[in-house]
N, C-alpha and C. Protein backbone atom coordinates (compact mmCIF):
# COMPACT_ATOMS: atom_id res chain seq x y z
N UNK A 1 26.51 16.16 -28.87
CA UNK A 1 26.00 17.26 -28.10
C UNK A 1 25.29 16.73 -26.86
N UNK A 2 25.84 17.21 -25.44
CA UNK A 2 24.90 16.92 -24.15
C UNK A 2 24.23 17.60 -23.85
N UNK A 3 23.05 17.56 -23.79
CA UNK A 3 21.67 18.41 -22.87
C UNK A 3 21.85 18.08 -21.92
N UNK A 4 21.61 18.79 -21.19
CA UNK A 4 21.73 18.88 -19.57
C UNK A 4 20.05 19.29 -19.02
N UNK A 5 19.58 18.65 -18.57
CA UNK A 5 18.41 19.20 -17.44
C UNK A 5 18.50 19.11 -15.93
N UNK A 6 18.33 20.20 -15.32
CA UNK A 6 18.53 20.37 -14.40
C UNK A 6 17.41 20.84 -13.15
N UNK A 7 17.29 20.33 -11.91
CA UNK A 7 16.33 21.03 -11.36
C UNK A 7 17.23 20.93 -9.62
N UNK A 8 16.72 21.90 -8.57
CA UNK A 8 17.83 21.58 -7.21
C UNK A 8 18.94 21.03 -7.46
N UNK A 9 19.01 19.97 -6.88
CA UNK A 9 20.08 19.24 -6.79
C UNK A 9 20.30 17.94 -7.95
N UNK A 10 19.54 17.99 -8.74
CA UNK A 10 19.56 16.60 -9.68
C UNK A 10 19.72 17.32 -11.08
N UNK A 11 20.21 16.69 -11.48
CA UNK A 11 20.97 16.86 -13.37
C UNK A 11 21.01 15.21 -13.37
N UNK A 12 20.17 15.93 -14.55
CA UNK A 12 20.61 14.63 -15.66
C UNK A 12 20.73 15.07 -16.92
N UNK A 13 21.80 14.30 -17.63
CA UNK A 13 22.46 14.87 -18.79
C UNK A 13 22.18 13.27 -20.16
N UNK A 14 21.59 13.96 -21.23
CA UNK A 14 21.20 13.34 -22.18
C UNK A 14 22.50 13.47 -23.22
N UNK A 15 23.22 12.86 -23.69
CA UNK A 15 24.08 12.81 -24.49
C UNK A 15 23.33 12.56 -26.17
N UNK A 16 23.06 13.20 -26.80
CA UNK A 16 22.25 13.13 -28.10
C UNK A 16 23.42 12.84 -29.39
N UNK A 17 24.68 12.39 -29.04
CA UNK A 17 25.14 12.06 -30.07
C UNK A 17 25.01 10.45 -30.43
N UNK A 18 24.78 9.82 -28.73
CA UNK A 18 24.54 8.42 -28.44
C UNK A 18 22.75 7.88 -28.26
N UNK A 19 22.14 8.99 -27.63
CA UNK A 19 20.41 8.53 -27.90
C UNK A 19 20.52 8.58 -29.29
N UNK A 20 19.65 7.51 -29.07
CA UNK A 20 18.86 6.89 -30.89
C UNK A 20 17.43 6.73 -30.64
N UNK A 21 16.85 7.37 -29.51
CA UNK A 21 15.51 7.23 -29.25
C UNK A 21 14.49 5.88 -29.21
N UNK A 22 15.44 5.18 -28.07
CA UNK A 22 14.39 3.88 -28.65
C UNK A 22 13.46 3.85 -27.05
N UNK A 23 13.34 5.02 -26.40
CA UNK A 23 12.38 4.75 -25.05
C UNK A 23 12.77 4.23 -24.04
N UNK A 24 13.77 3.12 -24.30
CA UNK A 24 13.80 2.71 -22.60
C UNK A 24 13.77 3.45 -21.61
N UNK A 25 14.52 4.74 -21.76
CA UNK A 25 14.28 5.83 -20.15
C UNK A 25 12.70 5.65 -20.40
N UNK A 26 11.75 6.31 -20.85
CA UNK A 26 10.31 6.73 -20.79
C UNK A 26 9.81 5.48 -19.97
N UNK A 27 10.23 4.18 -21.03
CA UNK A 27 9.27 3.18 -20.25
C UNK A 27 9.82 3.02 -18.80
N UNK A 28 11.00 2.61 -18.79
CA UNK A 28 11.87 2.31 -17.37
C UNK A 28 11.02 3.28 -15.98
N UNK A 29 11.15 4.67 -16.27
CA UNK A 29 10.69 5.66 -15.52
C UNK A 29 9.74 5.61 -14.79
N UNK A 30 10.12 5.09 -13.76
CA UNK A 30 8.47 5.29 -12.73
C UNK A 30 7.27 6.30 -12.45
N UNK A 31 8.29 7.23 -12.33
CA UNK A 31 7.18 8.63 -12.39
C UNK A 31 7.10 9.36 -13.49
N UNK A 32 7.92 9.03 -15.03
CA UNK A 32 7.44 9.24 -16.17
C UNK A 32 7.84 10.83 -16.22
N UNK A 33 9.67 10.97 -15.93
CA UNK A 33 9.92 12.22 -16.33
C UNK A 33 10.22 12.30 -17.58
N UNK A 34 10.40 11.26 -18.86
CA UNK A 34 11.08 11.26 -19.93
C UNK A 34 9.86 11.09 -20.98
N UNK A 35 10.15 12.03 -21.79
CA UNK A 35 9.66 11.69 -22.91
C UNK A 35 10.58 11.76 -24.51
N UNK A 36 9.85 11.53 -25.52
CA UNK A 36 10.92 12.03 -26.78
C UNK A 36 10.15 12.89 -27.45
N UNK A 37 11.31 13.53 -28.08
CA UNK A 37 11.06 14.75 -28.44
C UNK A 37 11.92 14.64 -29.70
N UNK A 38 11.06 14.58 -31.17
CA UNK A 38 12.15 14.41 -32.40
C UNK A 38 13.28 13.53 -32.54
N UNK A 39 12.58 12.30 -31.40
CA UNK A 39 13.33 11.03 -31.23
C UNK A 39 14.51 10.78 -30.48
N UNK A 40 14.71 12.23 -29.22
CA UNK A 40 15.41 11.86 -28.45
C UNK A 40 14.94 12.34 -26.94
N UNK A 41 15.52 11.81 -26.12
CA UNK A 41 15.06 11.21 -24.35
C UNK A 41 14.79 13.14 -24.20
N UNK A 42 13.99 13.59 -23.75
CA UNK A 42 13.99 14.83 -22.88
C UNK A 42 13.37 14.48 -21.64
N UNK A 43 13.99 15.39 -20.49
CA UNK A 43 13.73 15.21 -18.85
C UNK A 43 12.51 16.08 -18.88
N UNK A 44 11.50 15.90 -18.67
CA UNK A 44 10.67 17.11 -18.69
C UNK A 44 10.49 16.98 -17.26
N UNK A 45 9.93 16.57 -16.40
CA UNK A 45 9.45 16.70 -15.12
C UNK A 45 10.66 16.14 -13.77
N UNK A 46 11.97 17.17 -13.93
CA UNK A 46 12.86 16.92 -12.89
C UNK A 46 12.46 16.85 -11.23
N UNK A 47 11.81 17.22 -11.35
CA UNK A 47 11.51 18.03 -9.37
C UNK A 47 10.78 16.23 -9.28
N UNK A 48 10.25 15.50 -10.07
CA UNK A 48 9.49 14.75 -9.67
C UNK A 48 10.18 13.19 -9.37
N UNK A 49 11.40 13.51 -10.00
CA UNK A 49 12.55 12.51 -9.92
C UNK A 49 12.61 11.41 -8.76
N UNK A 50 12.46 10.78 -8.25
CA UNK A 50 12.79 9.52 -7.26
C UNK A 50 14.51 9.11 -7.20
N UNK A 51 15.29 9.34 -7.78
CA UNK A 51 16.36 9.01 -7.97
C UNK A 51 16.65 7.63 -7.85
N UNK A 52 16.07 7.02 -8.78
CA UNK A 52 16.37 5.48 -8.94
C UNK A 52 17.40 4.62 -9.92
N UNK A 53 17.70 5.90 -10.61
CA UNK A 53 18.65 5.93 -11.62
C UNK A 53 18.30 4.60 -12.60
N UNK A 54 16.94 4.12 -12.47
CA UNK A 54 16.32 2.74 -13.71
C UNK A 54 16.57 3.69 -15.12
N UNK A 55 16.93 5.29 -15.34
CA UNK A 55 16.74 5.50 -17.01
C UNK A 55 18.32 5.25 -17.14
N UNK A 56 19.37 5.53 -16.21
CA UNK A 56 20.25 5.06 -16.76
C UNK A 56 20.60 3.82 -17.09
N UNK A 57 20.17 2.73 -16.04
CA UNK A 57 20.35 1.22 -16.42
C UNK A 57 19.88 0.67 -17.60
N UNK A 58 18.26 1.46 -18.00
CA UNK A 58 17.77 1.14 -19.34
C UNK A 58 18.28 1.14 -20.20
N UNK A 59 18.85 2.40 -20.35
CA UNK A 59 19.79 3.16 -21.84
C UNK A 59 20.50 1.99 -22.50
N UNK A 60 20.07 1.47 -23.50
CA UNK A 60 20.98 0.27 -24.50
C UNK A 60 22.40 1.36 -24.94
N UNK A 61 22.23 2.26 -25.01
CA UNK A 61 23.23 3.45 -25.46
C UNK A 61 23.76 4.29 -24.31
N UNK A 62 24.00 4.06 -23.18
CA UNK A 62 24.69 4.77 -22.57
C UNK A 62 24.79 6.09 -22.45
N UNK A 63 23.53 6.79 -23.06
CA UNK A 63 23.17 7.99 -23.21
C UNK A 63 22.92 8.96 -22.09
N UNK A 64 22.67 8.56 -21.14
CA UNK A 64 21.66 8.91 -19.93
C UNK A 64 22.81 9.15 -18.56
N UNK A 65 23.26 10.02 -18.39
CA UNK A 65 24.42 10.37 -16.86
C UNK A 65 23.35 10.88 -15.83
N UNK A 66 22.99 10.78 -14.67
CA UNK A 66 22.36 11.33 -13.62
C UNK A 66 23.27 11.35 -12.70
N UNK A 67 23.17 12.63 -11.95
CA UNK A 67 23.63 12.96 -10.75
C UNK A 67 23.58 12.00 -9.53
N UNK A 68 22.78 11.68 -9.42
CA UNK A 68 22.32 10.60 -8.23
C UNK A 68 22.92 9.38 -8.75
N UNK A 69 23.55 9.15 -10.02
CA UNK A 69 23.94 7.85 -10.14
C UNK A 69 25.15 7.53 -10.38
């Protein structure tokens, strides 16, 4: 199942069949849009995004698609 969060122009899409919740987006995240939630990645704070795309590089699981990336 993919969650999708979305805000303007940026989506990022959490693939929850592949998160296993181990944080790397949260820590990676500079401005700390990710948190977990029942052990998987949620976008909570989109608008605040930098588009650096570091939560996708983190992802050991390939979980993490962003628009910008």
């Amino acid at each position: 199942m993919k969650k999708e969060f979305k805000e303007g122009n940026i989506t990022i899409t959490v693939d929850y069949d592949k998160c296993k919740g181990s944080g790397e987006c949260v820590t990676a995240c500079p401005v700390e849009i990710f948190e977990l939630v029942d052990g998987k990645a949620v976008a909570k704070k989109i608008a605040e995004c930098i588009e650096c795309c570091a939560c996708v590089n983190a992802c050991p699981y390939n979980a993490i698609e962003h628009s910008s990336c």
